[in-house]
N, C-alpha and C. Protein backbone atom coordinates (compact mmCIF):
# COMPACT_ATOMS: atom_id res chain seq x y z
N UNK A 1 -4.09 -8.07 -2.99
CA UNK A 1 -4.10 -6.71 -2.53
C UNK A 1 -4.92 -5.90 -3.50
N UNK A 2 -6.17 -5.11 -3.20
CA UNK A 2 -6.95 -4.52 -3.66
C UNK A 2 -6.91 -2.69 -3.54
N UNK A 3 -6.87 -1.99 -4.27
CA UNK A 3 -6.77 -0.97 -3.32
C UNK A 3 -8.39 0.16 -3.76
N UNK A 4 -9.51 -1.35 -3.58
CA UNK A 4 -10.93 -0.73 -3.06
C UNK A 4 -11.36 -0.06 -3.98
N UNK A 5 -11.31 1.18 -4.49
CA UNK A 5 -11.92 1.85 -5.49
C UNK A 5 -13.70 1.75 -5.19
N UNK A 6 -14.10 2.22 -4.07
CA UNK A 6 -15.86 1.85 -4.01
C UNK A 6 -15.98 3.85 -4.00
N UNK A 7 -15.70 4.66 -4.19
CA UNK A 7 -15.58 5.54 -4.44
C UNK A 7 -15.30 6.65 -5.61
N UNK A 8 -16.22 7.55 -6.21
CA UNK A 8 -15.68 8.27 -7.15
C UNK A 8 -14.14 9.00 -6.94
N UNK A 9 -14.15 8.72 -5.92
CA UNK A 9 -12.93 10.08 -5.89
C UNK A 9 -11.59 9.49 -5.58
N UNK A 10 -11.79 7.91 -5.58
CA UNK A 10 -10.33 6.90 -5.75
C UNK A 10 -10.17 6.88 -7.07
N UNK A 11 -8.56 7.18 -7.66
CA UNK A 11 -8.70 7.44 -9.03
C UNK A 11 -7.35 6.68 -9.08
N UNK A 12 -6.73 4.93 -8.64
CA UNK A 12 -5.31 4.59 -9.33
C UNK A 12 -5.45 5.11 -10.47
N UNK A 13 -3.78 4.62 -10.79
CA UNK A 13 -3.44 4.82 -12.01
C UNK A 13 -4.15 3.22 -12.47
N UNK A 14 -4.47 3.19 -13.60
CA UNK A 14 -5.41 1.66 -14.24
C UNK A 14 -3.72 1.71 -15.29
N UNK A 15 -3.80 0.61 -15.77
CA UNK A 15 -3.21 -0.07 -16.32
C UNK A 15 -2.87 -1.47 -16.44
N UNK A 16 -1.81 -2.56 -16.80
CA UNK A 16 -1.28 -3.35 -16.94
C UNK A 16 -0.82 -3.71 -15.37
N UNK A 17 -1.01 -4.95 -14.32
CA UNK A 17 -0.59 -4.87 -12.89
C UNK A 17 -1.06 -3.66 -12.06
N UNK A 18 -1.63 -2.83 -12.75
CA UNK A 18 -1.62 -1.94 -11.53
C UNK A 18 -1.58 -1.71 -10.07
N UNK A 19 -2.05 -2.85 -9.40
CA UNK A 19 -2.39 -2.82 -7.91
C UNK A 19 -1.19 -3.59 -7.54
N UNK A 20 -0.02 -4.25 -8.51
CA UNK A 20 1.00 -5.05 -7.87
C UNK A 20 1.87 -3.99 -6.56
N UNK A 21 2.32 -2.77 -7.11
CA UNK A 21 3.15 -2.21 -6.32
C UNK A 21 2.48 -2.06 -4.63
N UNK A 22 1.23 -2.37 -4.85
CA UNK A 22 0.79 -2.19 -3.15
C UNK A 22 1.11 -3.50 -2.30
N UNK A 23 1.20 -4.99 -3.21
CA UNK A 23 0.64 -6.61 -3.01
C UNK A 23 2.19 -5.99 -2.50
N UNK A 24 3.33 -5.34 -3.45
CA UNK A 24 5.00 -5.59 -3.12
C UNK A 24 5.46 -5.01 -1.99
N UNK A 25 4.60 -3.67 -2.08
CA UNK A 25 4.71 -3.23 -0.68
C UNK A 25 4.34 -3.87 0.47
N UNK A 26 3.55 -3.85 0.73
CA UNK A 26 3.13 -5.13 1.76
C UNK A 26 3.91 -6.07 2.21
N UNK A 27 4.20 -6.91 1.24
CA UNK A 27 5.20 -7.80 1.27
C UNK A 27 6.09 -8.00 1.87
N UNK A 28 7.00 -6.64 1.05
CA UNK A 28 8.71 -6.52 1.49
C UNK A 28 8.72 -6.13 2.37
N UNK A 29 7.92 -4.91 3.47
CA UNK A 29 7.92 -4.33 4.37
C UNK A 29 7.37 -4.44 5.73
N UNK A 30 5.98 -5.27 5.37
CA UNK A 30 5.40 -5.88 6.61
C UNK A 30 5.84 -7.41 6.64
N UNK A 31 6.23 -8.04 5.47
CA UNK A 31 6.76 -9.35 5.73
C UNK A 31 5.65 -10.61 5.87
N UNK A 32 4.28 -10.31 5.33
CA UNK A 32 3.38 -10.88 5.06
C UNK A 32 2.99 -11.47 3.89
N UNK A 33 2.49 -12.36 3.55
CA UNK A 33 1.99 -13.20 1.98
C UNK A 33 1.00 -12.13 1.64
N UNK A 34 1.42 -11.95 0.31
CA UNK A 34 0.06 -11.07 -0.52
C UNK A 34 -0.12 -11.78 -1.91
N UNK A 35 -1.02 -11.33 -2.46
CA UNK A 35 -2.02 -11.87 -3.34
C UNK A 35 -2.15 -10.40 -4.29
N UNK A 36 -1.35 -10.32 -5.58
CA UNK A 36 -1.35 -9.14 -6.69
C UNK A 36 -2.44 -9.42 -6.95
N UNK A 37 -3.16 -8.22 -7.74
CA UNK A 37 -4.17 -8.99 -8.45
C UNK A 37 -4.17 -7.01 -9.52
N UNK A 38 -5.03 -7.15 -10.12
CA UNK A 38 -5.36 -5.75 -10.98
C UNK A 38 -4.65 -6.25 -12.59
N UNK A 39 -5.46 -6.60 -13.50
CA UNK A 39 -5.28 -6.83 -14.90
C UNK A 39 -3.73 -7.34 -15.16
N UNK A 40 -3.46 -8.41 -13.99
CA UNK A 40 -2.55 -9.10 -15.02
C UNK A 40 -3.53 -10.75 -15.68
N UNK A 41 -2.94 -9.90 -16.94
CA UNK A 41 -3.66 -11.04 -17.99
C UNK A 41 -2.88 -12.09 -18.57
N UNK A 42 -1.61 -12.37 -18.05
CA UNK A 42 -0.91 -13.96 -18.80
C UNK A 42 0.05 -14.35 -17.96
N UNK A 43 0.21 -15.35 -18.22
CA UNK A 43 0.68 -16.83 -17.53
C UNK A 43 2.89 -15.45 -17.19
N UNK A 44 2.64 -15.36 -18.11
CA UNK A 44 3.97 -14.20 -18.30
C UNK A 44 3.93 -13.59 -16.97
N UNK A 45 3.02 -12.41 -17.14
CA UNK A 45 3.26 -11.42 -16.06
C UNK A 45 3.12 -12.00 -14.80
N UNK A 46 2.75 -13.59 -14.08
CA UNK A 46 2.67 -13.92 -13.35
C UNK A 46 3.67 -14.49 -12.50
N UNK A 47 4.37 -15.19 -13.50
CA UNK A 47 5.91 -15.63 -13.29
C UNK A 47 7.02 -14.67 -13.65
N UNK A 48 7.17 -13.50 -13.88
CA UNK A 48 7.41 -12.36 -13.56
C UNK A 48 7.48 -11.83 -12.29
N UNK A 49 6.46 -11.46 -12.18
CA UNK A 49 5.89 -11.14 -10.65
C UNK A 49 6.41 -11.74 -9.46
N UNK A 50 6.63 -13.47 -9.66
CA UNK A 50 6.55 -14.28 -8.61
C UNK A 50 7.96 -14.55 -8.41
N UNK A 51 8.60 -14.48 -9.39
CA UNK A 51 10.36 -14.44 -9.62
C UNK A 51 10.77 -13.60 -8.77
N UNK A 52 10.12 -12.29 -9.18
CA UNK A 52 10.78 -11.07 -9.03
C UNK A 52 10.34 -10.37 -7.40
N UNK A 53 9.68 -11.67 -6.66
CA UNK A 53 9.66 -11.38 -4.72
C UNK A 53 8.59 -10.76 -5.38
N UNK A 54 7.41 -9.93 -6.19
CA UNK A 54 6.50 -8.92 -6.07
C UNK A 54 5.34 -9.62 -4.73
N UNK A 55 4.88 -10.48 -5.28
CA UNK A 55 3.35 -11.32 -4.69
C UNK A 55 3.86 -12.60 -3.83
N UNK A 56 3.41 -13.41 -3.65
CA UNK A 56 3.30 -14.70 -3.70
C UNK A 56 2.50 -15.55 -4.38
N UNK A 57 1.59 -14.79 -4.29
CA UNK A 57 0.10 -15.37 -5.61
C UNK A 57 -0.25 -14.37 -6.56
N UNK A 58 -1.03 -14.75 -7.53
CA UNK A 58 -1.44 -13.26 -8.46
C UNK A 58 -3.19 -14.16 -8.60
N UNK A 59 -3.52 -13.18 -8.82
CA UNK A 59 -5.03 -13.47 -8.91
C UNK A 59 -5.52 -12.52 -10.42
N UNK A 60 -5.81 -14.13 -11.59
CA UNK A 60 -6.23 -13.72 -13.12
C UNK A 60 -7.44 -13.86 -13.01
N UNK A 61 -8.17 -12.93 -12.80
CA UNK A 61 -9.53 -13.29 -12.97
C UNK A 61 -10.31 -12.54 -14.58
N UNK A 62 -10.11 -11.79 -15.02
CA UNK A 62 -10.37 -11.36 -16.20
C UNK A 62 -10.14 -12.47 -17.50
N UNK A 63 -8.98 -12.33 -17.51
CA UNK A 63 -8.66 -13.51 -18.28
C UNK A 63 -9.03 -15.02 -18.64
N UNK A 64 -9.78 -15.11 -17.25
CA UNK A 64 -10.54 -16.54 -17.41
C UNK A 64 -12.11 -16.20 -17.94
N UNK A 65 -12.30 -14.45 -17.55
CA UNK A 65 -13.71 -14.74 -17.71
C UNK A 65 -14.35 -14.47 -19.39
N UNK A 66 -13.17 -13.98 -20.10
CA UNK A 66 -13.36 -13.72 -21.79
C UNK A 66 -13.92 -14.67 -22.45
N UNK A 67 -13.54 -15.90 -22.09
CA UNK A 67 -13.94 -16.96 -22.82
C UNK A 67 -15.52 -17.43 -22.69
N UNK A 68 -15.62 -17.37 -21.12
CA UNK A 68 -16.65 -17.68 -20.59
C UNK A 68 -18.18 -16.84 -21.40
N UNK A 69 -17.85 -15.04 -21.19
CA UNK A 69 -18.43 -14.30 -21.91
C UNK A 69 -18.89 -14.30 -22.93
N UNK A 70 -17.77 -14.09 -23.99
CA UNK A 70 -17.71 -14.89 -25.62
C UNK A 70 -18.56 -15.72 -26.33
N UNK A 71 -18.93 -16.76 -25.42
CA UNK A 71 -19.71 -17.86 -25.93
C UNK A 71 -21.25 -17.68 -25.15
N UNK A 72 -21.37 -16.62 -24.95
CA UNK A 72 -22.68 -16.10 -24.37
C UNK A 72 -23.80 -15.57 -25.68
């Protein structure tokens, strides 16, 4: 669950999970599989998440790409 930002004038709140509460909404209410995604960065906040009904999946993509970068 993305919530787009192709616009100046979309302003989430950024942080830590940020976009989870939309993946949860979704979820609990339409009763559909979602996919968190927005800066969760460890194996932690994922199984967190997945415990806790938020997602079904989380999507780390930052986190994989540091390393990659790094050695650039």
């Amino acid at each position: 669950m993305s919530t787009g930002q192709v616009t100046p004038l979309e302003k989430p709140a950024f942080g830590r999970s940020y976009q989870t509460p939309y993946a949860d909404a979704i979820r609990n209410r339409v009763g559909i599989a979602t996919i968190a995604v927005g800066v969760i960065s460890s194996y932690d906040d994922v199984n967190s998440l997945l415990l806790a009904g938020r997602a079904d999946l989380c999507g780390v993509g930052r986190a994989h790409c540091r390393p990659a970068a790094a050695g650039r």
